[in-house]
Protein backbone atom coordinates (compact mmCIF):
# COMPACT_ATOMS: atom_id res chain seq x y z
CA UNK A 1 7.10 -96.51 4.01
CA UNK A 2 6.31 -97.62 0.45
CA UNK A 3 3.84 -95.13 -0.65
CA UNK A 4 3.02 -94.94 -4.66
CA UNK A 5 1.40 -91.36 -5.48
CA UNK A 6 -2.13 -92.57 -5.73
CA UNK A 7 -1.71 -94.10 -2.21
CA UNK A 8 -0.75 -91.14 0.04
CA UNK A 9 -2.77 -89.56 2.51
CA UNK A 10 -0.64 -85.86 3.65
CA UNK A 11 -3.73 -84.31 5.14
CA UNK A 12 -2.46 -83.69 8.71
CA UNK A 13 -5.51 -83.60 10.41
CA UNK A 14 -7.13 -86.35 8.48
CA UNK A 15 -4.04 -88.81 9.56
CA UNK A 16 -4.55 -87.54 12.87
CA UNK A 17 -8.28 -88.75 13.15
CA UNK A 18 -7.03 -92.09 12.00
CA UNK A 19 -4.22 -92.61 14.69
CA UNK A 20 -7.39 -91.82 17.14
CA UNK A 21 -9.32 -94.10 15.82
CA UNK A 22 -6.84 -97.01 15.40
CA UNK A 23 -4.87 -96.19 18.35
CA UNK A 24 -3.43 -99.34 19.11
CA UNK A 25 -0.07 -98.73 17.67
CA UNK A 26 3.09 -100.75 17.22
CA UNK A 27 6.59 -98.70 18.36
CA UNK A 28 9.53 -99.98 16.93
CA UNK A 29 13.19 -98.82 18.12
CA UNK A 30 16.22 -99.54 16.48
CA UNK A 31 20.10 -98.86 18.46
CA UNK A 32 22.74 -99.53 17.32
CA UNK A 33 21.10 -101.99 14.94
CA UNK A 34 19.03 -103.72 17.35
CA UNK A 35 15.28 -103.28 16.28
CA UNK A 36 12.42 -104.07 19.13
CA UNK A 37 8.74 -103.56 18.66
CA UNK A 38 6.32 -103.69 21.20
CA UNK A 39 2.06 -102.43 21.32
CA UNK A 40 0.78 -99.98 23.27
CA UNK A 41 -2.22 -97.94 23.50
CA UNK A 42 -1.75 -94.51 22.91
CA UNK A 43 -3.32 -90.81 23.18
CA UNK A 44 -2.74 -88.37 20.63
CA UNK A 45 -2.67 -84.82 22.05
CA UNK A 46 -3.44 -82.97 18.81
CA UNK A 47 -2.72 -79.30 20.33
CA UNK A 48 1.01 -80.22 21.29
CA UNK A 49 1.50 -82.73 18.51
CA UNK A 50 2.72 -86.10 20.80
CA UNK A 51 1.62 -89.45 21.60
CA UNK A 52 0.95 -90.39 25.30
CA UNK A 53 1.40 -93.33 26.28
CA UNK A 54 2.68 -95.86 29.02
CA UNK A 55 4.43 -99.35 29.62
CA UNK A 56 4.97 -101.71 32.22
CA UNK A 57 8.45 -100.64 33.77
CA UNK A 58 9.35 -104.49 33.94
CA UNK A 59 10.11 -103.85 29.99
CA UNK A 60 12.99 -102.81 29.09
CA UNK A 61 12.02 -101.46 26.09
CA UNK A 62 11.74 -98.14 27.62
CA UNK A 63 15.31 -98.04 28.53
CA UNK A 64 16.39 -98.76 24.93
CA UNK A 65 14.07 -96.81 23.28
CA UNK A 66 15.46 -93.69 24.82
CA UNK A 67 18.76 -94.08 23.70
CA UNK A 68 17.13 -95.28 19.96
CA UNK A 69 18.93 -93.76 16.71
CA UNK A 70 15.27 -94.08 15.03
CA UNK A 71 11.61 -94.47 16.82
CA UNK A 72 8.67 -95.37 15.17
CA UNK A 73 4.55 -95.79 15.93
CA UNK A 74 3.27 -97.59 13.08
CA UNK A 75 -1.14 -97.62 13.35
CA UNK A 76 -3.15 -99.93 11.08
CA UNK A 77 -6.59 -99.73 10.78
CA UNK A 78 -8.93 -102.06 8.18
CA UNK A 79 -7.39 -104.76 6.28
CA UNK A 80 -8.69 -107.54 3.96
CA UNK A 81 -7.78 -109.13 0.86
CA UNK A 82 -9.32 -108.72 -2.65
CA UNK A 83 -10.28 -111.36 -5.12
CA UNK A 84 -9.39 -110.75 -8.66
CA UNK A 85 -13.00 -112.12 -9.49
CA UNK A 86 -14.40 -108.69 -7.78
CA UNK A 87 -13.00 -106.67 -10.78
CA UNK A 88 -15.20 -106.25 -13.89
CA UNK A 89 -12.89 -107.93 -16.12
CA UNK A 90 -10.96 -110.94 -15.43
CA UNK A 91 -7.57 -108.73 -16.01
CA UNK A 92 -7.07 -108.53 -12.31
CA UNK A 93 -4.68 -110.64 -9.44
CA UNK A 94 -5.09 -110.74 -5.86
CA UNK A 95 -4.22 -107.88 -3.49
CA UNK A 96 -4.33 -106.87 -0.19
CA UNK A 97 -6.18 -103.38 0.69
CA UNK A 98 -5.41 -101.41 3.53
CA UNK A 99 -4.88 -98.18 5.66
CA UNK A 100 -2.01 -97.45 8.04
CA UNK A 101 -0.02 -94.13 9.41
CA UNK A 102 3.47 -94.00 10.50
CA UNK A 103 4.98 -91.61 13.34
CA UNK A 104 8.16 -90.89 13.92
CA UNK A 105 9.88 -88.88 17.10
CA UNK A 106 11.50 -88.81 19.68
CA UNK A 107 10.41 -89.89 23.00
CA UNK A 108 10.71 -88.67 26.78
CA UNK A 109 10.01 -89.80 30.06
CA UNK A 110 7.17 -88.11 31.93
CA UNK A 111 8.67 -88.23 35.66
CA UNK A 112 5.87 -86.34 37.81
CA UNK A 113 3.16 -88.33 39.36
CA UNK A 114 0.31 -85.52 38.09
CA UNK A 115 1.28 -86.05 34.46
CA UNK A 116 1.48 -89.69 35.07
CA UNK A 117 -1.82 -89.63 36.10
CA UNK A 118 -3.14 -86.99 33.82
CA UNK A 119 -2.00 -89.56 30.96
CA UNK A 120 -3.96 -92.80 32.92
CA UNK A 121 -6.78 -90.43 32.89
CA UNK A 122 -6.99 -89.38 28.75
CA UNK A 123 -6.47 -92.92 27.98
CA UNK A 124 -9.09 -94.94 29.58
CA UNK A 125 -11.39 -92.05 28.92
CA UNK A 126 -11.23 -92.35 25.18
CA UNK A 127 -11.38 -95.98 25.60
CA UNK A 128 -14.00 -96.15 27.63
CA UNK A 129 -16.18 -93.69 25.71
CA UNK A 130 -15.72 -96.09 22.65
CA UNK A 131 -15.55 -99.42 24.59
CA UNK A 132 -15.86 -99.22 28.10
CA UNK A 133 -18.68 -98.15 30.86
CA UNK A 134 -17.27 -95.06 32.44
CA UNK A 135 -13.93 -96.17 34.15
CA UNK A 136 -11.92 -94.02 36.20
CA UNK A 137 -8.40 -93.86 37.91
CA UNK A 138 -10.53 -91.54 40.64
CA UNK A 139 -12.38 -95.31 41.37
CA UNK A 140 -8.89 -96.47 42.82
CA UNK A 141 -8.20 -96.60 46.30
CA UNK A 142 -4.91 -94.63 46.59
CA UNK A 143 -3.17 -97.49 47.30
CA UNK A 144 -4.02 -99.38 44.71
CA UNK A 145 -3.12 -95.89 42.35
CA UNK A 146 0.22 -95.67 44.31
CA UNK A 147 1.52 -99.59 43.14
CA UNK A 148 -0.32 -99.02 39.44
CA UNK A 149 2.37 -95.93 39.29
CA UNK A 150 4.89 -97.92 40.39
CA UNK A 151 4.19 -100.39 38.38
CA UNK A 152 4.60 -98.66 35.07
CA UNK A 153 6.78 -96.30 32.92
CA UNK A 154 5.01 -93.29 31.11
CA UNK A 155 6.43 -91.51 28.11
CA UNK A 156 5.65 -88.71 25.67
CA UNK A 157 6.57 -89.52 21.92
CA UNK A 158 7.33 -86.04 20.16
CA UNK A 159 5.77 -85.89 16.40
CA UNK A 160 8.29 -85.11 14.27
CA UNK A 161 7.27 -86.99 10.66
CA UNK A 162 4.37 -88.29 10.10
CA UNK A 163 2.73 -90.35 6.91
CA UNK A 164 -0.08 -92.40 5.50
CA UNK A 165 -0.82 -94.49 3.09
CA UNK A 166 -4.72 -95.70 2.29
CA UNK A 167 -4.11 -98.52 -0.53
CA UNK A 168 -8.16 -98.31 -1.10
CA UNK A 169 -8.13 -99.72 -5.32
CA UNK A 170 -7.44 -95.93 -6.20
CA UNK A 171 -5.17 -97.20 -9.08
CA UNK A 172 -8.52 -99.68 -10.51
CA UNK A 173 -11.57 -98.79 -12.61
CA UNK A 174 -14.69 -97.29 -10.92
CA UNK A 175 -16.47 -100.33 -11.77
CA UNK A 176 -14.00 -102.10 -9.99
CA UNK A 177 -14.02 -100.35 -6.94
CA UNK A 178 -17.77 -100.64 -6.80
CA UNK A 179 -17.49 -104.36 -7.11
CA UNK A 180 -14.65 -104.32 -4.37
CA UNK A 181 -16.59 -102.68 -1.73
CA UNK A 182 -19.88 -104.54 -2.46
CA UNK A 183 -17.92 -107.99 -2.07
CA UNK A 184 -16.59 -106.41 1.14
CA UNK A 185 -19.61 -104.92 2.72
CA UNK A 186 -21.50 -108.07 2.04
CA UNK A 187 -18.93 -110.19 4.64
CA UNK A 188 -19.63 -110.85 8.24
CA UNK A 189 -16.03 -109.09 9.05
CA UNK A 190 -16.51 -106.14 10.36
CA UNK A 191 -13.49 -104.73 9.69
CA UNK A 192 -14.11 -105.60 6.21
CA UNK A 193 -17.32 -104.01 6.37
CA UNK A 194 -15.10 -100.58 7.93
CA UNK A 195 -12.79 -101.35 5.11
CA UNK A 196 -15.88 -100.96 2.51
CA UNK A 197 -16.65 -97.71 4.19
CA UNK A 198 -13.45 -96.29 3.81
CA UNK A 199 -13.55 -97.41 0.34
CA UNK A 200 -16.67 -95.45 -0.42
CA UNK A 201 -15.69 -92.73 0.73
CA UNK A 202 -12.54 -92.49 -1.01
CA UNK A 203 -14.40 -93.19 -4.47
CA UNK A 204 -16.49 -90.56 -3.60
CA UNK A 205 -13.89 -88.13 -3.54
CA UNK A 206 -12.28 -88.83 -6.33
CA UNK A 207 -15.92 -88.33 -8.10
């Protein structure tokens, strides 16, 4: 990934908060020069350093991704475009801000029905804690568990690299960054308005 000094998050844990909160992630596979990317949800286990995460086992990309020569989660979070006219001076052309973190790793099958449901279990918690109204797997007749099983593939991604990048108008004026994130809070988007946030906050640091 493209990442010019003043755009580089390295901060482990910080990157780590962001794959939990964006954790609708993009995995791209590549053999034998064949690329395929697919979206899943996924569950960061921060004390062993993997993704969890699952797929339907009608796709195939499960098969090909564990013979892949390179495997990678790519998470975006807030995007939105920025006017020149936001800047302070009319100096300025139109960009595109931004935050994403890339994973790479390698990936294994989990084969045991207890870790297959121990991942069902992390992810629709976490989901339904932010979105959700309490959810369980335990609501499932065991029937119904039994052909959900069936029905899908679970894998663990192992976290070897990891990288960020939070293009936030770090390389403009302070006066333009102010003007940025006003513009952006001010929108009925609220991932612009998230956006703004993340903005702030990075302005503030570099106070």
């Amino acid at each position: 990934m493209y990442t010019p000094k003043s755009f580089s998050v390295t901060d482990r844990e910080k990157l780590f908060d962001w794959v939990e909160r964006w954790s609708f992630g993009k995995l791209a596979s590549c053999q034998r020069g064949r690329i395929e990317i697919n979206s899943y949800p996924f569950f960061l286990d921060r004390e062993k350093g993997e993704l969890l995460g699952h797929m339907a086992r009608a796709n195939t990309h499960w098969q090909s991704m564990m013979m892949a020569d390179d495997l990678v989660v790519c998470f975006d979070g807030p995007h939105g475009y920025v006017s020149p006219r936001w800047y302070s001076r009319p100096n300025g052309v139109p960009t595109w801000n931004f935050l994403s973190v890339q994973v790479s790793g390698k990936v294994e099958l989990i084969k045991t029905e207890a870790e297959s449901i121990s991942v069902l279990e992390r992810l629709s918690d976490v989901n339904e804690q932010h979105y959700g109204e309490g959810w369980t797997p335990a609501e499932l007749d065991g029937g119904a568990l039994q052909a959900m099983l069936k029905a899908l593939v679970f894998f663990r991604i192992k976290i070897q690299g990891i990288e960020g990048k939070a293009k936030l108008s770090q390389n403009r004026s302070k006066m333009d960054r102010v003007g940025v994130i006003k513009k952006l809070a001010a929108h009925d988007d609220s991932q612009l308005q998230d956006l703004s946030r993340l903005m702030k906050d990075a302005l503030r640091k570099d106070q």
